[in-house]
Protein backbone atom coordinates (compact mmCIF):
# COMPACT_ATOMS: atom_id res chain seq x y z
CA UNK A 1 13.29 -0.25 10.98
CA UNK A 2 15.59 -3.33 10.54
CA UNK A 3 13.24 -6.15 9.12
CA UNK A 4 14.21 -7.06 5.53
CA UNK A 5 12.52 -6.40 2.75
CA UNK A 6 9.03 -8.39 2.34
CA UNK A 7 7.62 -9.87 -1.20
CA UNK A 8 4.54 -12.05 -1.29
CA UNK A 9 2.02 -12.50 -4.06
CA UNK A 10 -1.41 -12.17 -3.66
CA UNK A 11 -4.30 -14.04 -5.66
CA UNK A 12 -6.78 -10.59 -6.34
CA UNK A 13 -8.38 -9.54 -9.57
CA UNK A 14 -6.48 -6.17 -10.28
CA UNK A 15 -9.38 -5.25 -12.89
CA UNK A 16 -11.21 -4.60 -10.07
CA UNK A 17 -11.31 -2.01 -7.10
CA UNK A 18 -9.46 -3.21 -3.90
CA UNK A 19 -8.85 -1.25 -0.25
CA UNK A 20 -5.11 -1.01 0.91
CA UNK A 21 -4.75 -0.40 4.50
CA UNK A 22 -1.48 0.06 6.58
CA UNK A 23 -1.84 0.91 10.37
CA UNK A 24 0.72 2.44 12.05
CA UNK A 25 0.85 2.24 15.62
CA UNK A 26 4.18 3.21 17.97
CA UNK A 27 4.93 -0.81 18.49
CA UNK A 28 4.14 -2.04 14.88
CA UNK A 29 2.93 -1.48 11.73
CA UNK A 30 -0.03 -3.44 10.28
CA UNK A 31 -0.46 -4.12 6.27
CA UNK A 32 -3.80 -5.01 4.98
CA UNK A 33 -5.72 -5.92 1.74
CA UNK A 34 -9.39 -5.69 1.56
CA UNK A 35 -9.69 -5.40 5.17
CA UNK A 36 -7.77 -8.51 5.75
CA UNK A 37 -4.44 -7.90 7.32
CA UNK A 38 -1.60 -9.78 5.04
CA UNK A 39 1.20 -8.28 7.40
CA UNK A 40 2.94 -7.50 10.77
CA UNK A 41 6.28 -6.01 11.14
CA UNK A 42 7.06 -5.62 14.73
CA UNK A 43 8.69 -2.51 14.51
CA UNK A 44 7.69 1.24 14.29
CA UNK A 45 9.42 3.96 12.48
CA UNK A 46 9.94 7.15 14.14
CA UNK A 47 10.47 9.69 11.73
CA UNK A 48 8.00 10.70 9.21
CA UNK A 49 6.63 8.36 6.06
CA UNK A 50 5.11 8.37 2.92
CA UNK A 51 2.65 6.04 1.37
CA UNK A 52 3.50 5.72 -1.99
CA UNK A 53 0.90 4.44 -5.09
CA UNK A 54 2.76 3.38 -8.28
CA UNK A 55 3.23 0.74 -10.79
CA UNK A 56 5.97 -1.22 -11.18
CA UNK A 57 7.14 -2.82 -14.87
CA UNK A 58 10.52 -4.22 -15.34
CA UNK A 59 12.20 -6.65 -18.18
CA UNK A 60 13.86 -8.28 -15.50
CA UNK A 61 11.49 -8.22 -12.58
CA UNK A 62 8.96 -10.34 -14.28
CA UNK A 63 8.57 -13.01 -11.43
CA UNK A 64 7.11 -9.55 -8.88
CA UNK A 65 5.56 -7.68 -12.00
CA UNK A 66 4.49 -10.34 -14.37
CA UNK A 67 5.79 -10.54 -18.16
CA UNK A 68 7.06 -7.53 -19.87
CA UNK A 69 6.13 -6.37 -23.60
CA UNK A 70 8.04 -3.55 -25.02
CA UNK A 71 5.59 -3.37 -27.21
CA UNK A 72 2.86 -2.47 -24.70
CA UNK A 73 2.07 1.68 -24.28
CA UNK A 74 3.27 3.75 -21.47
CA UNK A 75 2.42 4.97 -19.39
CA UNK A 76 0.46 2.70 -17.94
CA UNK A 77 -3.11 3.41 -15.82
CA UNK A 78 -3.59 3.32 -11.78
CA UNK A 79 -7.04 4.40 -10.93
CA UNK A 80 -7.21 4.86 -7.57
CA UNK A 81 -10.75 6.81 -6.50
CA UNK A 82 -10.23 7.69 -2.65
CA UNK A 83 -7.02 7.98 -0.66
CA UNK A 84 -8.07 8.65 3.11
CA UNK A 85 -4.59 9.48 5.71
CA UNK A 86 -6.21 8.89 9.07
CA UNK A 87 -4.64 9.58 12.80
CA UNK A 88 -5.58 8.07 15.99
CA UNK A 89 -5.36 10.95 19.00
CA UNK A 90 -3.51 9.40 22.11
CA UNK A 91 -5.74 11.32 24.28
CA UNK A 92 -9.20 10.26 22.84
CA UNK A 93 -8.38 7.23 20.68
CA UNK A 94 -10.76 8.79 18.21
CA UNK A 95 -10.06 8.47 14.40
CA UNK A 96 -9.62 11.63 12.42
CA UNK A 97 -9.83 11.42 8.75
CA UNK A 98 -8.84 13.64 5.45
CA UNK A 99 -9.65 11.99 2.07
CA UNK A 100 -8.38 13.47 -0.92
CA UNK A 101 -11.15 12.16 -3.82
CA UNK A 102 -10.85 11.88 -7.63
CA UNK A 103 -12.92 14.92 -9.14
């Protein structure tokens, strides 16, 4: 993939729950929050990803993570209650899904 890098900030409540979406498909991958899609790069990898869930704090990185307190405790929390990876068959179009849940 050769599009740069892409930074935008979004106006959600991150107290509450949200859905993150990204849809790959072999012309271009789709990016999506809440069901709302936020992104199109018009390229698609063809190797292998990952889909990575972190958090992000940085002393100098407070414009993309917000101000920084040394004084605040780490590690910090991500809740995150269902992750679903889901693959479209080229044969039947059909979705098939595996969810790995919170216990």
């Amino acid at each position: 993939m050769t599009d740069a890098f892409f930074e935008e900030s979004f106006a959600i409540d991150t107290a509450r729950f949200h859905i993150y979406a990204v849809e790959w498909t072999p012309t271009q991958v789709d990016f999506y929050i809440d069901n709302r899609k936020i992104r199109t790069i018009g390229q698609s990898p063809q190797y292998p990803m990952q889909f990575m869930l972190t958090l992000y704090e940085h002393p100098f990185e407070r414009a993309w993570t917000g101000p920084y307190n040394p004084k605040t405790h780490i590690p910090k929390r991500l809740l995150s209650t269902i992750f679903a990876a889901t693959s479209r068959s080229a044969v039947t179009h059909r979705l098939a899904a595996r969810f790995w849940k919170q216990a």
